[in-house]
PDB file of N, CA and C in Angstrom:
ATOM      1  N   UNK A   1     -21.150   9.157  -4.663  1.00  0.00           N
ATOM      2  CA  UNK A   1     -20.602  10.259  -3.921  1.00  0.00           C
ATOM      3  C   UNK A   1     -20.111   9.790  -2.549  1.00  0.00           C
ATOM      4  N   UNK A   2     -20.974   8.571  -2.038  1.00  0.00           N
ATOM      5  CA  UNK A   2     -20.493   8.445  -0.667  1.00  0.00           C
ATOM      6  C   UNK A   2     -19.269   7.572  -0.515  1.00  0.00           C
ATOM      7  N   UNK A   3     -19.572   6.919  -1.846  1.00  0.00           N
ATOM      8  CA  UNK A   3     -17.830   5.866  -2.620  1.00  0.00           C
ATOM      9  C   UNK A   3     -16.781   6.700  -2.473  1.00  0.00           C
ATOM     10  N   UNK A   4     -17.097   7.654  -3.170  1.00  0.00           N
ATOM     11  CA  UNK A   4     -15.595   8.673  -3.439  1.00  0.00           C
ATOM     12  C   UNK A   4     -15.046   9.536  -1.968  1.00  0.00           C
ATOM     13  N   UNK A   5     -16.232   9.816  -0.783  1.00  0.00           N
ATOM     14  CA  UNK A   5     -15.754  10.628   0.269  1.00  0.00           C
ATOM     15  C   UNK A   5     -15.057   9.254   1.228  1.00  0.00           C
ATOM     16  N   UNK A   6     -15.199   7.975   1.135  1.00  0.00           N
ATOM     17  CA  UNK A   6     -14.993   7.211   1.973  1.00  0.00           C
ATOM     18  C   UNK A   6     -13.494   6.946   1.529  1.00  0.00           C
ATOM     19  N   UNK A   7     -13.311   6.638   0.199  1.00  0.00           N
ATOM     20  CA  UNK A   7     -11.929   6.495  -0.443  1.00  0.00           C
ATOM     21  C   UNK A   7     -10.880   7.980   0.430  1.00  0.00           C
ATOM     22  N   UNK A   8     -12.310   8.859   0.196  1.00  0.00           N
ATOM     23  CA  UNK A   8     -10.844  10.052   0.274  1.00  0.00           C
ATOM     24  C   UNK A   8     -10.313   9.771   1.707  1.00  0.00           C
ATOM     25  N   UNK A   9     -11.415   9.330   2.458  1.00  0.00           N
ATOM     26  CA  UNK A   9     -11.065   9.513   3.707  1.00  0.00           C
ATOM     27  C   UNK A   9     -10.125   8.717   4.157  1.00  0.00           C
ATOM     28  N   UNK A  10     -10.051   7.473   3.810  1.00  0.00           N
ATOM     29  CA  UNK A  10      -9.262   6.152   3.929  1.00  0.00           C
ATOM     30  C   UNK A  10      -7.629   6.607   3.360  1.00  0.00           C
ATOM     31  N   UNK A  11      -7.724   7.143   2.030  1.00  0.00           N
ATOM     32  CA  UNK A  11      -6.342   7.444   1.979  1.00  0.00           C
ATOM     33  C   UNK A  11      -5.978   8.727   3.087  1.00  0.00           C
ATOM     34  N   UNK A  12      -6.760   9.990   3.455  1.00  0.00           N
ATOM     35  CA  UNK A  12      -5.911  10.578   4.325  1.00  0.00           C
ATOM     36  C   UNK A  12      -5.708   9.986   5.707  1.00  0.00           C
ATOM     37  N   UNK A  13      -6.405   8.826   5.832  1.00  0.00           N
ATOM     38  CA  UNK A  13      -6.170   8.318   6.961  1.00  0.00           C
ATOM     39  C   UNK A  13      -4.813   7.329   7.238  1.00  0.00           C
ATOM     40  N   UNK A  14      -4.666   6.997   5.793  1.00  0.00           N
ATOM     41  CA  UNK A  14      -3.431   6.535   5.342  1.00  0.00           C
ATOM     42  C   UNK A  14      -2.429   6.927   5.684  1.00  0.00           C
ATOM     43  N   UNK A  15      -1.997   8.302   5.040  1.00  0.00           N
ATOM     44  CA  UNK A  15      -1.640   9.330   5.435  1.00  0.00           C
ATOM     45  C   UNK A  15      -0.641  10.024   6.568  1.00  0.00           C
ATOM     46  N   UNK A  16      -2.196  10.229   6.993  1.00  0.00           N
ATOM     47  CA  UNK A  16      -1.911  10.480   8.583  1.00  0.00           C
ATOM     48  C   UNK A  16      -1.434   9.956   9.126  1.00  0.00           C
ATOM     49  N   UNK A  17      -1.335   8.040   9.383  1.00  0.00           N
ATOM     50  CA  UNK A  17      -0.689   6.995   9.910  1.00  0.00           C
ATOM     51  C   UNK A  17       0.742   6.863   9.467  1.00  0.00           C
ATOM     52  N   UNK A  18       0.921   6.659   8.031  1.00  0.00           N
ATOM     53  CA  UNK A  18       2.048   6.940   7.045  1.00  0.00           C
ATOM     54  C   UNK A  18       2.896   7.674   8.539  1.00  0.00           C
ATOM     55  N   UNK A  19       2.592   9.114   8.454  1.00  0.00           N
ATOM     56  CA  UNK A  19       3.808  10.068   8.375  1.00  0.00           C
ATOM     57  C   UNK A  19       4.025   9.967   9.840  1.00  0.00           C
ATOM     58  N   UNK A  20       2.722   9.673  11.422  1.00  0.00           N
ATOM     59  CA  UNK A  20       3.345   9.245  12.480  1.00  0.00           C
ATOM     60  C   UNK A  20       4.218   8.242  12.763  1.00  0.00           C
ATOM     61  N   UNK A  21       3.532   7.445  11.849  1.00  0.00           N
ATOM     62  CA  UNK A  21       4.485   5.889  11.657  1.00  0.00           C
ATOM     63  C   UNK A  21       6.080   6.047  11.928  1.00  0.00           C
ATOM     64  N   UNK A  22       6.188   6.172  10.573  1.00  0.00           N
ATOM     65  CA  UNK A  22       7.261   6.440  10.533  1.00  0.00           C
ATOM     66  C   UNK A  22       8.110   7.701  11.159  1.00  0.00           C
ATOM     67  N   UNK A  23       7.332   9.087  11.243  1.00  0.00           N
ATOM     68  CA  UNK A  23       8.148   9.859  11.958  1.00  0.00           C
ATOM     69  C   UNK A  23       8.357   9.644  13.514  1.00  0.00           C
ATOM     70  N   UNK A  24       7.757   8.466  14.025  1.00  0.00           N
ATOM     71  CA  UNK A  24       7.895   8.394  15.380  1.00  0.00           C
ATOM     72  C   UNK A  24       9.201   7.826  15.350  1.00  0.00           C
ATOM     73  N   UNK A  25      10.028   7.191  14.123  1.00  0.00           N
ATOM     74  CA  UNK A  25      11.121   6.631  14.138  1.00  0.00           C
ATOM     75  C   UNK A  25      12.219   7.420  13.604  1.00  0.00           C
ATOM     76  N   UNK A  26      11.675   8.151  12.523  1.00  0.00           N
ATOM     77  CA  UNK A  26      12.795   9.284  11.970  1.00  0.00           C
ATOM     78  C   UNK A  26      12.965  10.240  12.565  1.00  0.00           C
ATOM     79  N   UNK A  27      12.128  10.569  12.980  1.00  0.00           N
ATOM     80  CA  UNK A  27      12.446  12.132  14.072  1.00  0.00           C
ATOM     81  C   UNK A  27      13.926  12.085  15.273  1.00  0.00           C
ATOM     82  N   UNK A  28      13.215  11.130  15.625  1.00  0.00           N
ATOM     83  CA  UNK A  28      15.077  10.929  16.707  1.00  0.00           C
ATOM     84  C   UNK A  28      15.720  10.263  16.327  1.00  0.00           C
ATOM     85  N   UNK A  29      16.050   9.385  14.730  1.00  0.00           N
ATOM     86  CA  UNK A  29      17.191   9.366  14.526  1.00  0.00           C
ATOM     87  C   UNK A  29      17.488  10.610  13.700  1.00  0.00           C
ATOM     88  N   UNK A  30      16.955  10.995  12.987  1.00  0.00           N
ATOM     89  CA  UNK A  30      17.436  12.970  12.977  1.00  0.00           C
ATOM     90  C   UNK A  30      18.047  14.089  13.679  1.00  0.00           C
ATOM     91  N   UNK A  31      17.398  13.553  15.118  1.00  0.00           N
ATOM     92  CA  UNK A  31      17.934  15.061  16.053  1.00  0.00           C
ATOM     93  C   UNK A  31      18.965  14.387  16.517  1.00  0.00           C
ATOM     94  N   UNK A  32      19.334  12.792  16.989  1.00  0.00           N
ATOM     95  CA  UNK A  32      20.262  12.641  17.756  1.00  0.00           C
ATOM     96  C   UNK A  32      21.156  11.980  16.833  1.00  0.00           C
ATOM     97  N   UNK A  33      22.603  11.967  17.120  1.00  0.00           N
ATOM     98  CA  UNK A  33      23.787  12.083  16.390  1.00  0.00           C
ATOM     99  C   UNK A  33      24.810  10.771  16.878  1.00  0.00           C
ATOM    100  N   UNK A  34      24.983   9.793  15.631  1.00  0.00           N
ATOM    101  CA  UNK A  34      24.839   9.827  14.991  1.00  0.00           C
ATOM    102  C   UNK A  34      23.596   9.011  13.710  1.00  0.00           C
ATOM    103  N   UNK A  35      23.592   9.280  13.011  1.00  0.00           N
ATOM    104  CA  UNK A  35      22.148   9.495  12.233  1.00  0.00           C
ATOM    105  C   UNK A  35      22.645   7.891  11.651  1.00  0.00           C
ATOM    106  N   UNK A  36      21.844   6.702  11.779  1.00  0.00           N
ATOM    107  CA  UNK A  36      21.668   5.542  11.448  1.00  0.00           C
ATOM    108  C   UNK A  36      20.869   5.717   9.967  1.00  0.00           C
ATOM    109  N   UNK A  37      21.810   5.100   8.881  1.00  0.00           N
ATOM    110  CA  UNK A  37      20.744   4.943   7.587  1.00  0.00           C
ATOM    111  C   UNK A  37      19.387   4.142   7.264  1.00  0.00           C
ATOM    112  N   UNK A  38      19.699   3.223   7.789  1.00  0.00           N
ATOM    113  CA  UNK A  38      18.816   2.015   8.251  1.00  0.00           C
ATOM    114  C   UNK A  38      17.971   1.679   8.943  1.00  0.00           C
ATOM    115  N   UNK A  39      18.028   2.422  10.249  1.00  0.00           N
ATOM    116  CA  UNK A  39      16.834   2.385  11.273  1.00  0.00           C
ATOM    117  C   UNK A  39      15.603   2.056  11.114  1.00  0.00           C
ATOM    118  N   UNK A  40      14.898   2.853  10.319  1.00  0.00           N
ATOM    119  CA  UNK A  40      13.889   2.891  10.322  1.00  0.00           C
ATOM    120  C   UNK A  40      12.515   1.974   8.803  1.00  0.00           C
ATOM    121  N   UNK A  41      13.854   0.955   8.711  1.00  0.00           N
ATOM    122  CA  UNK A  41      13.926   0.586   6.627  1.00  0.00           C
ATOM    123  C   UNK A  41      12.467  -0.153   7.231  1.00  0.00           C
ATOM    124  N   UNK A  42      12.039  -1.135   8.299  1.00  0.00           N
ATOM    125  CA  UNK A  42      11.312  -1.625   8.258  1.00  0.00           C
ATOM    126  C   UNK A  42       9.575  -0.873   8.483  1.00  0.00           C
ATOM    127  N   UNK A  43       9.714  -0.081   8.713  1.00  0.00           N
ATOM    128  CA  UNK A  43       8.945   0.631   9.168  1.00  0.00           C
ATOM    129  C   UNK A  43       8.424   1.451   7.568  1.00  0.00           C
ATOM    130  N   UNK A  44       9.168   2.009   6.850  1.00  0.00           N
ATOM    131  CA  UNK A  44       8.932   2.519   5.730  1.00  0.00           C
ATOM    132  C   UNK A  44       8.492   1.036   4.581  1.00  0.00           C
ATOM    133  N   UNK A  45       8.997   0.070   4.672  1.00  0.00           N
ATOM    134  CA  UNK A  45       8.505  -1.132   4.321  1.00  0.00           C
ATOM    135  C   UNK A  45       6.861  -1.115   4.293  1.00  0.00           C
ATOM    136  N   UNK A  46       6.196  -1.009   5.832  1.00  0.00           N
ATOM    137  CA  UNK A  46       5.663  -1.196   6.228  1.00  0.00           C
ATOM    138  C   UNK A  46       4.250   0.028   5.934  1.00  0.00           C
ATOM    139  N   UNK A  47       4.962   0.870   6.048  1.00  0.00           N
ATOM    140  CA  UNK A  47       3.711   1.845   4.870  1.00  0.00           C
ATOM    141  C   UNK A  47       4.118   2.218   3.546  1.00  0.00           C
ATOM    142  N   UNK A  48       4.539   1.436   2.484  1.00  0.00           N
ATOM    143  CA  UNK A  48       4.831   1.458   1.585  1.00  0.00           C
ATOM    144  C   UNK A  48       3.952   0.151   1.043  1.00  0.00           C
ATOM    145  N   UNK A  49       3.416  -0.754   1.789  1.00  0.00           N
ATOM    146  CA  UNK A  49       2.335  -1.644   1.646  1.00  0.00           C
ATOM    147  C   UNK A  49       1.228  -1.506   1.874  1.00  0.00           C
ATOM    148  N   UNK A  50       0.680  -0.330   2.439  1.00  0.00           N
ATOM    149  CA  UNK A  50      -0.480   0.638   2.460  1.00  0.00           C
ATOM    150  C   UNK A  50      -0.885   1.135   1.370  1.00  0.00           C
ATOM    151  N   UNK A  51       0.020   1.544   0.480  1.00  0.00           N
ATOM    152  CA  UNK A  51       0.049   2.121  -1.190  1.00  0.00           C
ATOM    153  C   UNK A  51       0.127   1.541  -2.117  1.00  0.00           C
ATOM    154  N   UNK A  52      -0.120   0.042  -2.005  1.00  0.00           N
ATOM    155  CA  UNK A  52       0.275  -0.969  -3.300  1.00  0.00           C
ATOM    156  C   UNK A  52      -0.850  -1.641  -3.477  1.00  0.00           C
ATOM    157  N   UNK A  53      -1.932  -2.326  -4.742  1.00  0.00           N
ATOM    158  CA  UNK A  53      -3.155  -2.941  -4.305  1.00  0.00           C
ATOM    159  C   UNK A  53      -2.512  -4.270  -4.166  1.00  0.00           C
ATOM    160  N   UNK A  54      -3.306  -4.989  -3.538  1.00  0.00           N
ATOM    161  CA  UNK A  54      -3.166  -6.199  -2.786  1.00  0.00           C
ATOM    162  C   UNK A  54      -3.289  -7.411  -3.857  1.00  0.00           C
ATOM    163  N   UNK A  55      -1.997  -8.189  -3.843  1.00  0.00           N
ATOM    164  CA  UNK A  55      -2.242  -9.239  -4.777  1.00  0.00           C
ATOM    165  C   UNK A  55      -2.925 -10.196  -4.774  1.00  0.00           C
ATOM    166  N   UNK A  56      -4.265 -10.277  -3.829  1.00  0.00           N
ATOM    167  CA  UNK A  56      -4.948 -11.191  -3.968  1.00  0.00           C
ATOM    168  C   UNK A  56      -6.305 -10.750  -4.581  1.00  0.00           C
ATOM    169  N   UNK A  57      -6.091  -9.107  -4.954  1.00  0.00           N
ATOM    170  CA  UNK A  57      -6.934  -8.890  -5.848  1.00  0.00           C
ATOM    171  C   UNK A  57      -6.934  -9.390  -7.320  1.00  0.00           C
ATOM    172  N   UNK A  58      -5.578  -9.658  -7.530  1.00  0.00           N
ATOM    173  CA  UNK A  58      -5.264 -10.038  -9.348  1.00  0.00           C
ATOM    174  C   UNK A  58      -5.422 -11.217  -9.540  1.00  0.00           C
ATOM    175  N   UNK A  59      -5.035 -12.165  -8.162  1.00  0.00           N
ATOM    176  CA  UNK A  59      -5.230 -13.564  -8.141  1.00  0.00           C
ATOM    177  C   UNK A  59      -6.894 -13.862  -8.162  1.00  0.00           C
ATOM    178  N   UNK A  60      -7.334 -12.963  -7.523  1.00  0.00           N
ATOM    179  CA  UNK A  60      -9.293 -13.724  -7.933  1.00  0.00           C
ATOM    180  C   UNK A  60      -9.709 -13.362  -9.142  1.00  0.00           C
ATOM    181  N   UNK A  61      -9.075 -11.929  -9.795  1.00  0.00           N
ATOM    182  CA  UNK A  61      -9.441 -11.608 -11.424  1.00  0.00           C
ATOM    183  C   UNK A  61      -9.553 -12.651 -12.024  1.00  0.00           C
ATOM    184  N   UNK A  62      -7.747 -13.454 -12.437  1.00  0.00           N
ATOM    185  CA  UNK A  62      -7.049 -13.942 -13.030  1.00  0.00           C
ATOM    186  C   UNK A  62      -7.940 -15.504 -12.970  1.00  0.00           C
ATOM    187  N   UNK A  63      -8.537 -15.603 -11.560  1.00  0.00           N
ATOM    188  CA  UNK A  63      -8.988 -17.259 -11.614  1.00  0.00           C
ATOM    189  C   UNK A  63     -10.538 -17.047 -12.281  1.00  0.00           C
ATOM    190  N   UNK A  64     -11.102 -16.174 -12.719  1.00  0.00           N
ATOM    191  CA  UNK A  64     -12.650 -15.988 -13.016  1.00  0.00           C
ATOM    192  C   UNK A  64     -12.452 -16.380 -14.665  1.00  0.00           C
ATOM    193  N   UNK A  65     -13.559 -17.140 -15.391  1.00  0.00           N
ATOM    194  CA  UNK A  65     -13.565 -18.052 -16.357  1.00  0.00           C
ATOM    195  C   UNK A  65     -13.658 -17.066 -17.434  1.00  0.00           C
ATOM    196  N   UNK A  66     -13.402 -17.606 -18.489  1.00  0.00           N
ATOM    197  CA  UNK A  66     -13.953 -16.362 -19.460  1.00  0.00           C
ATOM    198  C   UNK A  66     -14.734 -16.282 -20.433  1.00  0.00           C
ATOM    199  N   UNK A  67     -15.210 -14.551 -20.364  1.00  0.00           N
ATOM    200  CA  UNK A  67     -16.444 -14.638 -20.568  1.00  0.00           C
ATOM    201  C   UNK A  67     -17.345 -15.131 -21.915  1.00  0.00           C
ATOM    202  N   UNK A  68     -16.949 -16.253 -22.847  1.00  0.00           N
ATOM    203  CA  UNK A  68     -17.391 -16.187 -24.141  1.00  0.00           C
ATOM    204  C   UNK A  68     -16.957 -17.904 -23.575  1.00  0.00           C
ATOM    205  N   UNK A  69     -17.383 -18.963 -23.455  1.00  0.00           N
ATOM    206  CA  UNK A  69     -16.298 -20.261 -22.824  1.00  0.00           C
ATOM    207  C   UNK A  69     -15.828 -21.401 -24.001  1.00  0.00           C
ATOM    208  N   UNK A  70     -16.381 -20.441 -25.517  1.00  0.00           N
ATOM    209  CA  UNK A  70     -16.096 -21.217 -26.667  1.00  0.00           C
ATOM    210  C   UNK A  70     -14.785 -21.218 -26.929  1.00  0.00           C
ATOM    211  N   UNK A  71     -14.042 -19.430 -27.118  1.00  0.00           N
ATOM    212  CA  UNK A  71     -12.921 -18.852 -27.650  1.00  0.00           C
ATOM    213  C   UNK A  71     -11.694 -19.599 -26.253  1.00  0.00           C
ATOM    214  N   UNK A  72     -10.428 -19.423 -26.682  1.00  0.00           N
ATOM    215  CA  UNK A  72      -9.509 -20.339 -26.260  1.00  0.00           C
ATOM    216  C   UNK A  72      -8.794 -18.891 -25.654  1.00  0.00           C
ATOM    217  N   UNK A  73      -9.145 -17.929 -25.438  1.00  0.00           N
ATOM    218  CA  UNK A  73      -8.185 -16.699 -24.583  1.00  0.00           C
ATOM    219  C   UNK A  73      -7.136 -16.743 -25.053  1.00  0.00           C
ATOM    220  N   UNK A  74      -6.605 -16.051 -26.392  1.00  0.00           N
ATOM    221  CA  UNK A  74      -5.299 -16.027 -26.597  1.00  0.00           C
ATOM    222  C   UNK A  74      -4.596 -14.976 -25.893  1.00  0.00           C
ATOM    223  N   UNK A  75      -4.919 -13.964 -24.810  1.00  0.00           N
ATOM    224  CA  UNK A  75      -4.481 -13.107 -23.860  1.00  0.00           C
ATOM    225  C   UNK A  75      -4.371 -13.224 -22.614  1.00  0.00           C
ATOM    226  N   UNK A  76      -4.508 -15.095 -22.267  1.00  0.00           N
ATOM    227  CA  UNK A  76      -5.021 -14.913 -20.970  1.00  0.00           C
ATOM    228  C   UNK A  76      -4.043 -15.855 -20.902  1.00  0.00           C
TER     229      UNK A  76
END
Protein backbone atom coordinates (compact mmCIF):
# COMPACT_ATOMS: atom_id res chain seq x y z
CA UNK A 1 0.00 0.00 0.00
CA UNK A 2 2.79 2.34 0.82
CA UNK A 3 4.42 1.07 -2.82
CA UNK A 4 1.39 2.11 -4.63
CA UNK A 5 0.79 5.78 -2.68
CA UNK A 6 4.54 6.61 -3.35
CA UNK A 7 4.24 5.64 -7.19
CA UNK A 8 1.07 7.72 -7.22
CA UNK A 9 2.74 10.42 -5.80
CA UNK A 10 5.88 10.44 -7.97
CA UNK A 11 3.86 10.37 -11.12
CA UNK A 12 1.67 13.45 -10.01
CA UNK A 13 4.69 14.98 -9.18
CA UNK A 14 5.68 14.25 -12.61
CA UNK A 15 2.99 15.88 -13.67
CA UNK A 16 2.97 18.79 -11.99
CA UNK A 17 6.62 19.48 -13.23
CA UNK A 18 5.58 18.17 -16.82
CA UNK A 19 2.98 20.94 -17.31
CA UNK A 20 5.15 24.04 -15.45
CA UNK A 21 7.97 22.88 -17.43
CA UNK A 22 6.93 23.26 -20.27
CA UNK A 23 4.14 25.82 -19.88
CA UNK A 24 6.67 28.24 -18.60
CA UNK A 25 7.75 28.06 -22.32
CA UNK A 26 4.44 27.65 -24.17
CA UNK A 27 2.48 30.11 -22.51
CA UNK A 28 4.35 33.16 -24.09
CA UNK A 29 4.98 31.75 -27.14
CA UNK A 30 1.06 31.54 -27.28
CA UNK A 31 0.09 34.98 -26.14
CA UNK A 32 2.81 36.76 -28.04
CA UNK A 33 2.69 36.93 -31.86
CA UNK A 34 4.29 35.55 -33.77
CA UNK A 35 3.83 31.93 -32.47
CA UNK A 36 7.32 29.95 -33.09
CA UNK A 37 6.64 26.06 -33.86
CA UNK A 38 9.72 24.99 -32.42
CA UNK A 39 10.49 26.85 -29.39
CA UNK A 40 9.85 24.91 -27.00
CA UNK A 41 10.78 21.11 -28.90
CA UNK A 42 13.55 20.77 -26.33
CA UNK A 43 11.85 21.18 -23.41
CA UNK A 44 8.93 18.74 -24.38
CA UNK A 45 11.92 16.33 -25.22
CA UNK A 46 12.77 16.73 -21.93
CA UNK A 47 9.56 15.58 -20.12
CA UNK A 48 8.77 13.13 -22.48
CA UNK A 49 11.84 11.25 -20.79
CA UNK A 50 10.11 11.38 -17.50
CA UNK A 51 7.47 8.89 -19.11
CA UNK A 52 9.67 6.30 -20.71
CA UNK A 53 11.37 3.42 -18.38
CA UNK A 54 14.94 3.81 -18.39
CA UNK A 55 17.09 1.64 -20.57
CA UNK A 56 19.34 0.63 -18.18
CA UNK A 57 16.66 -1.18 -16.69
CA UNK A 58 16.48 -3.80 -19.76
CA UNK A 59 20.20 -3.74 -19.99
CA UNK A 60 20.64 -5.34 -16.27
CA UNK A 61 17.49 -7.81 -17.09
CA UNK A 62 19.02 -8.82 -20.31
CA UNK A 63 22.72 -9.36 -18.64
CA UNK A 64 21.25 -11.78 -15.64
CA UNK A 65 22.13 -15.62 -16.49
CA UNK A 66 19.52 -17.98 -17.03
CA UNK A 67 17.66 -19.51 -14.88
CA UNK A 68 17.98 -23.42 -15.70
CA UNK A 69 22.20 -22.97 -16.95
CA UNK A 70 21.81 -26.45 -18.80
CA UNK A 71 19.08 -25.28 -21.60
CA UNK A 72 20.76 -23.04 -24.42
CA UNK A 73 17.83 -20.01 -24.28
CA UNK A 74 16.37 -20.32 -27.54
CA UNK A 75 14.49 -16.80 -26.67
CA UNK A 76 17.18 -15.06 -25.40
Amino acid sequence: MLGAAASHGQLTGQLVFSVAFVGACELPNWLLAPRQVNACLERWMTVSALFFPSGMQLAAASAQPALTPGRRGVFR
